[in-house]
N, C-alpha and C. Protein backbone atom coordinates (compact mmCIF):
# COMPACT_ATOMS: atom_id res chain seq x y z
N UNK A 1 77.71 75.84 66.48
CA UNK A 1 78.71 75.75 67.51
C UNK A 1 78.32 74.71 68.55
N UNK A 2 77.25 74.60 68.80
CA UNK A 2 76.40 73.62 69.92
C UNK A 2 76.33 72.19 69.29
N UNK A 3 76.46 72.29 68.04
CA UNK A 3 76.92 70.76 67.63
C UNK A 3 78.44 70.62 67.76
N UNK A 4 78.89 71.39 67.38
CA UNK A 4 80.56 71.06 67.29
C UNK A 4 81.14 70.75 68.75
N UNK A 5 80.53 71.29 70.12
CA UNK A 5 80.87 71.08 71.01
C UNK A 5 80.47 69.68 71.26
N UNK A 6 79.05 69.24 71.13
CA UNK A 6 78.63 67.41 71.49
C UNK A 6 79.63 66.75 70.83
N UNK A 7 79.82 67.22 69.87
CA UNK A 7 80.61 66.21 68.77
C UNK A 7 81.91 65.72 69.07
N UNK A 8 82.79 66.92 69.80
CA UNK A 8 83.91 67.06 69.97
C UNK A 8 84.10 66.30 71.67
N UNK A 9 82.82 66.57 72.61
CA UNK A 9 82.35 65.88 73.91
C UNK A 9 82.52 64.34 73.25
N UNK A 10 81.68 63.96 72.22
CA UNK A 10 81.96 62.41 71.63
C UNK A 10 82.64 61.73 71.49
N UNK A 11 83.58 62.38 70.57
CA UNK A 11 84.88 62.06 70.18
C UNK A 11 85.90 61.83 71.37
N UNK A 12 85.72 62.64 72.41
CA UNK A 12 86.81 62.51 73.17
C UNK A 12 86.45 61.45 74.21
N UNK A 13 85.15 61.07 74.09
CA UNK A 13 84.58 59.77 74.93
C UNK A 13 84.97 58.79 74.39
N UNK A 14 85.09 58.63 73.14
CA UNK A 14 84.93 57.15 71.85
C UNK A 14 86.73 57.30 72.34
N UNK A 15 87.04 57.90 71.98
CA UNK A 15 88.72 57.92 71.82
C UNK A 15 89.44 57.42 73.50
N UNK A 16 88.77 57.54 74.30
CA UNK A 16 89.27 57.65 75.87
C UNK A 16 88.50 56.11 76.11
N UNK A 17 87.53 55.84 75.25
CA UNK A 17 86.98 54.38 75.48
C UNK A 17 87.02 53.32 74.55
N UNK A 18 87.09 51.93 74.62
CA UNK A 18 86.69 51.23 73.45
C UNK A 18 85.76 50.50 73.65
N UNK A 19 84.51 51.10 72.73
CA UNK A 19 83.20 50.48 73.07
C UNK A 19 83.25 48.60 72.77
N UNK A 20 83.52 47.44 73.96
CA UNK A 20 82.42 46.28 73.53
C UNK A 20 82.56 45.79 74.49
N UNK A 21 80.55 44.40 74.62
CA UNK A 21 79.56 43.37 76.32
C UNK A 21 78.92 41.78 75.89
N UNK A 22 77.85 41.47 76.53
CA UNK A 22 77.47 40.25 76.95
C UNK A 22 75.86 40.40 76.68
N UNK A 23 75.38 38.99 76.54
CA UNK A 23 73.54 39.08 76.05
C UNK A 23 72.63 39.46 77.09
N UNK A 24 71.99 40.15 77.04
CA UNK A 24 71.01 40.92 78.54
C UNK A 24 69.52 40.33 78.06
N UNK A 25 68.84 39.79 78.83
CA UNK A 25 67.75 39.35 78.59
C UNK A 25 66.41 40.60 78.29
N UNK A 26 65.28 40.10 77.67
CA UNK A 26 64.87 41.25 77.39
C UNK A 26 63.71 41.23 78.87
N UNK A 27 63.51 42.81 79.55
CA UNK A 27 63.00 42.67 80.57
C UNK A 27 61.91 44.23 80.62
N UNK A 28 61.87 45.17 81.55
CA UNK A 28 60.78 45.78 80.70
C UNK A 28 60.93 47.02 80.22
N UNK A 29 60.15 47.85 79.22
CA UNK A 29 60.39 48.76 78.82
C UNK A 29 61.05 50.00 79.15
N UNK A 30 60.98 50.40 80.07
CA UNK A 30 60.93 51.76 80.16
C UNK A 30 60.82 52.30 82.23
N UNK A 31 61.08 53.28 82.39
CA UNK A 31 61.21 53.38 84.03
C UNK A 31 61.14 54.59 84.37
N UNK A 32 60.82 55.28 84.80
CA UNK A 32 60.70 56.57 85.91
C UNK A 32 61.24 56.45 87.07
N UNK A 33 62.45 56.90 87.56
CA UNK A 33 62.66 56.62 88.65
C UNK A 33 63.36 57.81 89.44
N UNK A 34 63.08 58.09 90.53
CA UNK A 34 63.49 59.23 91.28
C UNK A 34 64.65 59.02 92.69
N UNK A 35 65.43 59.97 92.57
CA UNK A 35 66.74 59.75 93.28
C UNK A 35 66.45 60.91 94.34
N UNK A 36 67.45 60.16 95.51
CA UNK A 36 67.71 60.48 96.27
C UNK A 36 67.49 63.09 95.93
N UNK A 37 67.69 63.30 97.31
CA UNK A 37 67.66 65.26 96.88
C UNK A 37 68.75 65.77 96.18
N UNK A 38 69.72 65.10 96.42
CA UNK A 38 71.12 65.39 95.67
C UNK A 38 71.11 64.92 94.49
N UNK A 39 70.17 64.23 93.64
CA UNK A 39 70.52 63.97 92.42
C UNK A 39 69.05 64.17 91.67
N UNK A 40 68.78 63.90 90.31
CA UNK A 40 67.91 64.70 89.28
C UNK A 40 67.07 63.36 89.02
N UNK A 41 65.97 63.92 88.75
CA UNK A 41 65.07 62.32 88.36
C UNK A 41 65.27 62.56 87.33
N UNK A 42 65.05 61.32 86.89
CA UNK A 42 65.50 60.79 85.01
C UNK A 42 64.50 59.61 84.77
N UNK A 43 64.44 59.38 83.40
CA UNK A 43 63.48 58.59 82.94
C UNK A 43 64.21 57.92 81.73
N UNK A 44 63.77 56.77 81.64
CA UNK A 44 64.64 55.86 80.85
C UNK A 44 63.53 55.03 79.83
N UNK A 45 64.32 54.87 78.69
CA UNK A 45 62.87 54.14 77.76
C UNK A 45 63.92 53.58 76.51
N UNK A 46 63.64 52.67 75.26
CA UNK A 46 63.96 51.99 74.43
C UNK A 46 63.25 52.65 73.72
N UNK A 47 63.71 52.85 72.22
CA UNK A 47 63.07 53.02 71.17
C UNK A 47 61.39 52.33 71.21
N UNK A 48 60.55 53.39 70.59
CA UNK A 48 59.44 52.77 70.08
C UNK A 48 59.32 52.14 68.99
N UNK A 49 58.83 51.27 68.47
CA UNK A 49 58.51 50.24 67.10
C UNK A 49 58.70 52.01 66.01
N UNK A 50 58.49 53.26 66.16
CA UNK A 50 57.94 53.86 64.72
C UNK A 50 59.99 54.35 64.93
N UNK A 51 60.39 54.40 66.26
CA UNK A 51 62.05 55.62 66.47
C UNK A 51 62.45 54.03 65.80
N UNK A 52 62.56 52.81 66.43
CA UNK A 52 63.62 51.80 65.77
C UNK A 52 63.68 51.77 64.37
N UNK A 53 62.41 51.57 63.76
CA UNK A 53 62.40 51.66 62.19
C UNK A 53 62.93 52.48 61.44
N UNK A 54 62.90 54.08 62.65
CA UNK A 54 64.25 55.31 61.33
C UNK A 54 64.91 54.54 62.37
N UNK A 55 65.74 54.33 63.20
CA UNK A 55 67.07 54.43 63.41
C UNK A 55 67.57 53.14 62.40
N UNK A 56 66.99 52.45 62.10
CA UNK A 56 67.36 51.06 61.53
C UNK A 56 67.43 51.79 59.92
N UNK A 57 66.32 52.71 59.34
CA UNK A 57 66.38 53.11 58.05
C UNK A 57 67.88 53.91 58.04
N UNK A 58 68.00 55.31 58.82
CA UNK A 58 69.38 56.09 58.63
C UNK A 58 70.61 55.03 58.75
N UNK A 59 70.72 53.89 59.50
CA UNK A 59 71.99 52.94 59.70
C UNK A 59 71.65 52.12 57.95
N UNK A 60 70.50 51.68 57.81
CA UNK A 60 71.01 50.92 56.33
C UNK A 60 70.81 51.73 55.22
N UNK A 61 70.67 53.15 55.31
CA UNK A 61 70.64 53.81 54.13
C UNK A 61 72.65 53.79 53.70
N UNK A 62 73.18 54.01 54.78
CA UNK A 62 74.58 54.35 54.57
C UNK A 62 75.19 52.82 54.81
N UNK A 63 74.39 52.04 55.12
CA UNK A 63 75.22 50.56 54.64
C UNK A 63 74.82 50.29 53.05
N UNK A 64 73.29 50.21 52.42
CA UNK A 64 73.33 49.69 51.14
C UNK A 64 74.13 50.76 50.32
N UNK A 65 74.56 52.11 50.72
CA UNK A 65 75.69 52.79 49.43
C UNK A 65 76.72 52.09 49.45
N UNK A 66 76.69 50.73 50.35
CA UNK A 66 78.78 50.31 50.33
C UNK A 66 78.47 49.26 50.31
N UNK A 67 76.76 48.53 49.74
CA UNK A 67 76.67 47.17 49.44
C UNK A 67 76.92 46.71 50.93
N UNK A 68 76.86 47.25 51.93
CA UNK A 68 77.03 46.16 53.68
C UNK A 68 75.60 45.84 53.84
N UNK A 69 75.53 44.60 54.06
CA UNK A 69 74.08 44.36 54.24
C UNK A 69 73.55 45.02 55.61
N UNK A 70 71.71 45.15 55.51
CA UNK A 70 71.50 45.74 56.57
C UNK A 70 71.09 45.00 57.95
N UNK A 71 71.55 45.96 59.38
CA UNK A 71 71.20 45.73 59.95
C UNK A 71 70.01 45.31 60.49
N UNK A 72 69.41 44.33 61.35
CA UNK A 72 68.20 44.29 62.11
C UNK A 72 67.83 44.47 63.27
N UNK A 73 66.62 45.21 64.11
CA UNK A 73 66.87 45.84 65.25
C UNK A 73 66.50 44.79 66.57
N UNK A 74 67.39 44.65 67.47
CA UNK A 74 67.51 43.71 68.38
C UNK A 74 66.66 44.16 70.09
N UNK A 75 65.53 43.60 70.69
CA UNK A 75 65.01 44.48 71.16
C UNK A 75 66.01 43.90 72.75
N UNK A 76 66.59 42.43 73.09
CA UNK A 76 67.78 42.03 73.40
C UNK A 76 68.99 43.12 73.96
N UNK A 77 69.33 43.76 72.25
CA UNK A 77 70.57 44.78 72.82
C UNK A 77 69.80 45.96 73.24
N UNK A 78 68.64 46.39 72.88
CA UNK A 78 67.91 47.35 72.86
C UNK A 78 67.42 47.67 74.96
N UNK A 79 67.28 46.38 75.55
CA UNK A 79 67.66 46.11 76.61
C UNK A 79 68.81 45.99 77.43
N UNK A 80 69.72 45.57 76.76
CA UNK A 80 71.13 45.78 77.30
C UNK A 80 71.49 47.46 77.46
N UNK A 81 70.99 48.25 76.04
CA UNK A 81 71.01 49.48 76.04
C UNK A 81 70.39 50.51 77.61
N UNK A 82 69.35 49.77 77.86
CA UNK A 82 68.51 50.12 77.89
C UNK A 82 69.22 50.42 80.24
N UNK A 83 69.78 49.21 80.68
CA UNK A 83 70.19 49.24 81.60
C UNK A 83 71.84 49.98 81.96
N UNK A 84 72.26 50.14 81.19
CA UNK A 84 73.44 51.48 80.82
C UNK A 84 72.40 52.69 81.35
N UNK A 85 71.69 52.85 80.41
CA UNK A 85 70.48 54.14 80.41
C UNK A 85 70.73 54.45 82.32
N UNK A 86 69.78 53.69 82.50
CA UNK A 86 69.69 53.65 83.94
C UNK A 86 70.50 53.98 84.77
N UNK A 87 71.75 53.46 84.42
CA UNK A 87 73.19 53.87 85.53
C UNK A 87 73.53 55.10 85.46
N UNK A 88 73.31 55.63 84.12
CA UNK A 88 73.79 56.88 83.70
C UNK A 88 73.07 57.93 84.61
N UNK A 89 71.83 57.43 84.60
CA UNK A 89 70.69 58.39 85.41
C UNK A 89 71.14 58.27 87.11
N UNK A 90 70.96 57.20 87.24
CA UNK A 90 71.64 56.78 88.65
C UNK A 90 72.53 57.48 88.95
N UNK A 91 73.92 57.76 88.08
CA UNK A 91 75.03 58.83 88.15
C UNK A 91 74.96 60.10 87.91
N UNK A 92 73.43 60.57 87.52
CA UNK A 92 72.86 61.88 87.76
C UNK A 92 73.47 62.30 86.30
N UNK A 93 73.38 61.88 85.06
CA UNK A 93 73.23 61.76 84.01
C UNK A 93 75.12 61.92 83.41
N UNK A 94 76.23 61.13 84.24
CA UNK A 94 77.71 61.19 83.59
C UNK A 94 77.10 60.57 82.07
N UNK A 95 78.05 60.72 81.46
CA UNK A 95 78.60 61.07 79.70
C UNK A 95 79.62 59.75 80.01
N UNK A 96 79.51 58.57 79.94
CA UNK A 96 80.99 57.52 79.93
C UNK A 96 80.28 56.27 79.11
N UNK A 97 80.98 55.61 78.37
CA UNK A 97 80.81 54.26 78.14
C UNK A 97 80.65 53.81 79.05
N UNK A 98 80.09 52.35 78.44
CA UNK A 98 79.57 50.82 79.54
C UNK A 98 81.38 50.54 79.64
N UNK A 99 82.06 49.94 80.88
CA UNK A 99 83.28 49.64 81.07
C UNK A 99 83.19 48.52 80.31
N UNK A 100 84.63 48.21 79.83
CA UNK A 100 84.83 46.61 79.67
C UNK A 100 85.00 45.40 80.39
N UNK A 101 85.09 46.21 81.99
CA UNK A 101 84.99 44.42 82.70
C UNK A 101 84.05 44.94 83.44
N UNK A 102 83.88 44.18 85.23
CA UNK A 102 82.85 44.65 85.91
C UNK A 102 81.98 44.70 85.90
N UNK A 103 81.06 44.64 86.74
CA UNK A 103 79.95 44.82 86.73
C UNK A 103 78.61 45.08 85.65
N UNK A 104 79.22 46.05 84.69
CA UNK A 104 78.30 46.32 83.37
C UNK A 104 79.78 46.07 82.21
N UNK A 105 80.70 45.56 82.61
CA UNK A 105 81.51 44.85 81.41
C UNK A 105 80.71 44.43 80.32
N UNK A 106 81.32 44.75 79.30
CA UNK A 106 80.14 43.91 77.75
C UNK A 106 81.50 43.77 76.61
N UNK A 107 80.43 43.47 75.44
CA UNK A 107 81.10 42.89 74.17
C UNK A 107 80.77 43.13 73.10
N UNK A 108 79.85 44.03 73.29
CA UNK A 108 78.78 44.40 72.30
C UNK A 108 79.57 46.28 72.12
N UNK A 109 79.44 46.40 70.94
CA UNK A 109 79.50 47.91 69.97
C UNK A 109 79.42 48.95 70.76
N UNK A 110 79.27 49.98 71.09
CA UNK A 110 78.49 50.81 71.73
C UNK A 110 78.37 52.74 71.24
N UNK A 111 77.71 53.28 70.73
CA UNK A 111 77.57 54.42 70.23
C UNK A 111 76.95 55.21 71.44
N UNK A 112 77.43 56.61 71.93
CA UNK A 112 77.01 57.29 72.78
C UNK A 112 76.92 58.71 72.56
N UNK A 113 75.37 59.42 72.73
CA UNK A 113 75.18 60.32 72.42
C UNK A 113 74.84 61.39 73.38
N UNK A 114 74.90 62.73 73.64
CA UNK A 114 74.71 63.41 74.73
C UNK A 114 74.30 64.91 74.02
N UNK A 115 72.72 65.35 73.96
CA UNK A 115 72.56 66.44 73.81
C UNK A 115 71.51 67.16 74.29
N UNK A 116 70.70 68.17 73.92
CA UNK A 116 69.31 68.52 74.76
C UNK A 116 68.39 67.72 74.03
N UNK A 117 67.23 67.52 75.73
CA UNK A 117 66.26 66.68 75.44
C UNK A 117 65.85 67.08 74.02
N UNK A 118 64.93 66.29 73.33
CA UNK A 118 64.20 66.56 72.11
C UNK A 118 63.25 65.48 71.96
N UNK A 119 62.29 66.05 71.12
CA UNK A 119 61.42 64.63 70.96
C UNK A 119 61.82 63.72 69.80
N UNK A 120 63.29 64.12 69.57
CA UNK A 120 63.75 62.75 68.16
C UNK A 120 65.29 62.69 68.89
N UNK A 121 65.02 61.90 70.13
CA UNK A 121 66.34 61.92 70.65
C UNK A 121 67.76 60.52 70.03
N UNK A 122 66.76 59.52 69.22
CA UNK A 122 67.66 58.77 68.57
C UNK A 122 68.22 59.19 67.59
N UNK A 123 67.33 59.82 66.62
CA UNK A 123 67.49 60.49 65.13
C UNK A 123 68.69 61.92 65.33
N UNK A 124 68.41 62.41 66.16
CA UNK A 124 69.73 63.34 66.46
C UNK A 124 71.38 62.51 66.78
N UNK A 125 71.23 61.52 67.56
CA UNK A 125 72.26 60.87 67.82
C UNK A 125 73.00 60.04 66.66
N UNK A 126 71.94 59.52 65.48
CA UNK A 126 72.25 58.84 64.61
C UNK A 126 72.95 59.83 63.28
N UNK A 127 71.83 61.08 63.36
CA UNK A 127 72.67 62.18 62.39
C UNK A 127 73.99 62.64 62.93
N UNK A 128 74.35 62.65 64.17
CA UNK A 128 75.18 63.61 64.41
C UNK A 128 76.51 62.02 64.48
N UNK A 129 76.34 60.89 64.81
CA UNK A 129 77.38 60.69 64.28
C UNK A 129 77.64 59.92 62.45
N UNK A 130 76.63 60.36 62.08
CA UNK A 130 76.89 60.00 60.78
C UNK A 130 78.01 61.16 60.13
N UNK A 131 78.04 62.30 60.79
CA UNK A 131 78.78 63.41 60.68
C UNK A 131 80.32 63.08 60.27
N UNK A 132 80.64 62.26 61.09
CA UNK A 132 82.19 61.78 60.79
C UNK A 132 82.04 61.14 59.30
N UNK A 133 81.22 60.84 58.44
CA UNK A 133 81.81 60.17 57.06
C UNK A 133 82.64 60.71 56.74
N UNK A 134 82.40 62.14 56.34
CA UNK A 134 83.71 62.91 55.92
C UNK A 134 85.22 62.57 56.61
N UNK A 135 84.94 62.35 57.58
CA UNK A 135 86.54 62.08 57.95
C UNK A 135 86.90 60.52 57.72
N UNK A 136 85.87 59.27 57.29
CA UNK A 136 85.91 58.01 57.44
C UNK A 136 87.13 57.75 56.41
N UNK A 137 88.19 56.20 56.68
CA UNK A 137 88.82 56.03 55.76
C UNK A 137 88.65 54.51 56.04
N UNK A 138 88.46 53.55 54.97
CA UNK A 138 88.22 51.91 54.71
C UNK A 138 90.14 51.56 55.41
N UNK A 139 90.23 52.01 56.28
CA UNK A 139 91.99 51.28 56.18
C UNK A 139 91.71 50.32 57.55
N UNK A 140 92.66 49.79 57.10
CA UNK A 140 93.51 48.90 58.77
C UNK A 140 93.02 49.19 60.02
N UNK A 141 92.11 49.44 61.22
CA UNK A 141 91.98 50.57 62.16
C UNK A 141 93.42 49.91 62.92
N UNK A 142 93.71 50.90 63.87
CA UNK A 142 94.66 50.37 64.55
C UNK A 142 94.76 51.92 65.54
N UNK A 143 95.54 51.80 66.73
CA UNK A 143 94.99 52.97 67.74
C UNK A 143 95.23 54.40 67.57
N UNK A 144 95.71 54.52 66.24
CA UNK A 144 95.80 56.13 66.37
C UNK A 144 94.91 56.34 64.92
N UNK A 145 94.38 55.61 63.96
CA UNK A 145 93.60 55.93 63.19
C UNK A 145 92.51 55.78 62.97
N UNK A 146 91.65 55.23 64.34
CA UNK A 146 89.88 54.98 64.06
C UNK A 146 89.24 56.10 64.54
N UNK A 147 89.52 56.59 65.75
CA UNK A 147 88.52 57.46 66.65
C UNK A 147 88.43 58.47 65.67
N UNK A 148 88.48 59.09 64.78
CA UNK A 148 88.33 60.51 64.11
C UNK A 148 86.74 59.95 63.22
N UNK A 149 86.30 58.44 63.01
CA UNK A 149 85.26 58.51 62.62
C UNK A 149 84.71 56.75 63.43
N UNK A 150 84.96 56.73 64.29
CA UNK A 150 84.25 55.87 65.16
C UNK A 150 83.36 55.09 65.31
N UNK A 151 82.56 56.62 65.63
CA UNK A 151 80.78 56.44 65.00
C UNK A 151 80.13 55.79 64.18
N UNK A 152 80.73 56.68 63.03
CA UNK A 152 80.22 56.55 61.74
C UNK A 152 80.91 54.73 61.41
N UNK A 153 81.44 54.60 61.69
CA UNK A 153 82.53 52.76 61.07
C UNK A 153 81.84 52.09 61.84
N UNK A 154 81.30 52.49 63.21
CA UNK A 154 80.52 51.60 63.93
C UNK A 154 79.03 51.02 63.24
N UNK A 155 78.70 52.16 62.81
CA UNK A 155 77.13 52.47 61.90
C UNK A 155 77.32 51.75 60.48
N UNK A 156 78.47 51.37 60.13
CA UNK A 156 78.57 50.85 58.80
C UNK A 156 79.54 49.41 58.82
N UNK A 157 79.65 49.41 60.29
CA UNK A 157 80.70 47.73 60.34
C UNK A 157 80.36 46.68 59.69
N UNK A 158 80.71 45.94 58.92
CA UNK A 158 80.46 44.87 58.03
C UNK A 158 79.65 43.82 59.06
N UNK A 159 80.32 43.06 59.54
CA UNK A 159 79.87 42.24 60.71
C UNK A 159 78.82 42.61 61.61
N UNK A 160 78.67 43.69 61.80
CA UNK A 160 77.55 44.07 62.97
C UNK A 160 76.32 43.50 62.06
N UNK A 161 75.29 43.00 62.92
CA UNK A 161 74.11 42.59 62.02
C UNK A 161 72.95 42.93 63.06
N UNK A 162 73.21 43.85 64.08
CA UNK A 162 71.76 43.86 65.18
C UNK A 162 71.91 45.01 65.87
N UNK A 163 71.51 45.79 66.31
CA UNK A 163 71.33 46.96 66.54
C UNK A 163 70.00 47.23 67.86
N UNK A 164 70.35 48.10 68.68
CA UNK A 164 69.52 48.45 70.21
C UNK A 164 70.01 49.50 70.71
N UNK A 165 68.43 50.46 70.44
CA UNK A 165 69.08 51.81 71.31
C UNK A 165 68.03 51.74 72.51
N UNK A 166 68.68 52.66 73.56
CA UNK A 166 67.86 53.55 74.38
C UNK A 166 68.22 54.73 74.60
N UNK A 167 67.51 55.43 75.85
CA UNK A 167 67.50 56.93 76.26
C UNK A 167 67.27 57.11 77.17
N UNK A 168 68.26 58.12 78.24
CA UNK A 168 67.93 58.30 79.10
C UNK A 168 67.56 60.07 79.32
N UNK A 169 66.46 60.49 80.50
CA UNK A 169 66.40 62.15 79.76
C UNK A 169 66.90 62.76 81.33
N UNK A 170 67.41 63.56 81.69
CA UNK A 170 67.98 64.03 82.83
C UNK A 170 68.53 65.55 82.61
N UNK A 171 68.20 66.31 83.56
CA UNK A 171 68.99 67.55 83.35
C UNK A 171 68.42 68.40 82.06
N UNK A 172 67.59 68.24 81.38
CA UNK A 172 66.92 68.38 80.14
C UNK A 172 67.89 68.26 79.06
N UNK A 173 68.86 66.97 79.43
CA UNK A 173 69.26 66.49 78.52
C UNK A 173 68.61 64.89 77.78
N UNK A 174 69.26 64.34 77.03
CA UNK A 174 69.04 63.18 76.70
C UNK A 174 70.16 62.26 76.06
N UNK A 175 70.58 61.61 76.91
CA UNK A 175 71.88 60.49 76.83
C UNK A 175 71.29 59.38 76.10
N UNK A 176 71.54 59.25 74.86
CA UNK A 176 71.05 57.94 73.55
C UNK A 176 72.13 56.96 73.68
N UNK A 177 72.43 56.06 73.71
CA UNK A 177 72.71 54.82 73.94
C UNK A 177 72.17 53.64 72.61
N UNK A 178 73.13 53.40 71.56
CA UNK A 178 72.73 52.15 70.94
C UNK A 178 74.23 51.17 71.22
N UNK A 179 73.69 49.80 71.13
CA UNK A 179 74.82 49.04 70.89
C UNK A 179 74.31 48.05 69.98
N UNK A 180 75.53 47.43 69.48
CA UNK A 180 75.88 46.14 68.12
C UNK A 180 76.26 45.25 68.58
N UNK A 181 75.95 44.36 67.62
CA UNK A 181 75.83 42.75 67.52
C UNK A 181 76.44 42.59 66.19
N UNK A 182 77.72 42.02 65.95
CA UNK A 182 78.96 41.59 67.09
C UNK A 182 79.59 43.28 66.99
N UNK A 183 80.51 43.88 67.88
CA UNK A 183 81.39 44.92 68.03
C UNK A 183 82.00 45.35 66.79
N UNK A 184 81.93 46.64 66.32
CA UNK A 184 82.57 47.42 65.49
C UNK A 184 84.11 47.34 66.02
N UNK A 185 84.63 47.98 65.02
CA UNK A 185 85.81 48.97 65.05
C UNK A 185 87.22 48.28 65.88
N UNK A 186 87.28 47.01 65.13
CA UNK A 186 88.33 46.02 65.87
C UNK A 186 89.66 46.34 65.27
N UNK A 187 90.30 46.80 66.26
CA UNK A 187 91.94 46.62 65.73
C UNK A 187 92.41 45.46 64.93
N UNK A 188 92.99 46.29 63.44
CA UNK A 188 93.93 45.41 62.80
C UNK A 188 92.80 44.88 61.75
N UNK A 189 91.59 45.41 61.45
CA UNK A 189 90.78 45.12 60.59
C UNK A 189 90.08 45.91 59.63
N UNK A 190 89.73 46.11 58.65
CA UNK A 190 88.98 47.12 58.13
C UNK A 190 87.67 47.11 58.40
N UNK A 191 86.51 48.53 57.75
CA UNK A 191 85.06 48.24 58.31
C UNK A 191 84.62 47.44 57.54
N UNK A 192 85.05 47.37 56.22
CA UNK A 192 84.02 46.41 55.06
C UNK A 192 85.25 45.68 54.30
């Protein structure tokens, strides 16, 4: 039941947003940072070299079944990821996509995950939206037929070729954050 609720929290984020940004330079790892009494300290970090390698294995296990070549992990978006992280914490850990204009406007993919802390906080985010295959269909996307598998079309977009997660942990949760190089899930196109 505690999955079906994140899932359904997901879905109604992906569907209320359309994840894509711009190139963020790579700058440094990881942050501890503590807020003001009214809000929760949070800690922010990028995949380690051993989390990128599964998150990169679970994304091209389900690209080589459809022949999509595989992704490679971008430590670039992995940084771009990585300053989302931060705001989120800053906002005392909100659940929203990066906007499309403004300030953190981008162009880049974006997959968003929200569940309790854990110590495999990418690998949960990556299983749970691989979840939508079952609902995936190769058609046309267009606005009333992508969001039911989002995720999952994002994780298997033909074009995407680069990949960057982070994490932010707050509330003893953990908000996962990857984005793509170039943007999934374009109207009026199929995934492969």
């Amino acid at each position: 039941m505690k999955h079906l609720s994140v899932f359904l929290t997901l879905l109604i984020l992906f569907v209320a947003t359309n994840s894509t940004g711009y190139s963020f330079k790579n700058s440094q790892k990881g942050t501890n940072s503590k807020n003001n009494s009214s809000k929760s300290s949070y800690t922010t970090r990028v995949c380690t070299p051993e989390e990128s390698k599964k998150v990169l294995a679970l994304h091209n296990n389900y690209r080589n079944a459809l022949s999509i070549p595989p992704l490679s992990y971008s430590e670039n978006l992995a940084q771009f990821a990585l300053e989302w992280c931060k705001e989120l914490g800053r906002k005392n850990g909100a659940f929203e996509h990066r906007p499309r204009t403004g300030q953190f406007g981008h162009n880049y993919g974006e997959n968003i995950y929200k569940g309790s802390k854990s110590s495999t906080p990418f690998i949960d985010a990556v299983n749970l939206w691989s979840t939508e295959k079952s609902k995936f269909r190769n058609d046309v996307l267009n606005r009333t037929n992508w969001s039911k598998a989002g995720h999952y079309s994002q994780m298997i977009w033909r074009k995407s070729v680069s990949i960057g997660c982070a994490v932010v942990e707050i509330n003893g949760m953990s908000i996962v954050v990857c984005n793509y190089d170039p943007a999934g899930n374009m109207m009026g196109e199929k995934t492969y």
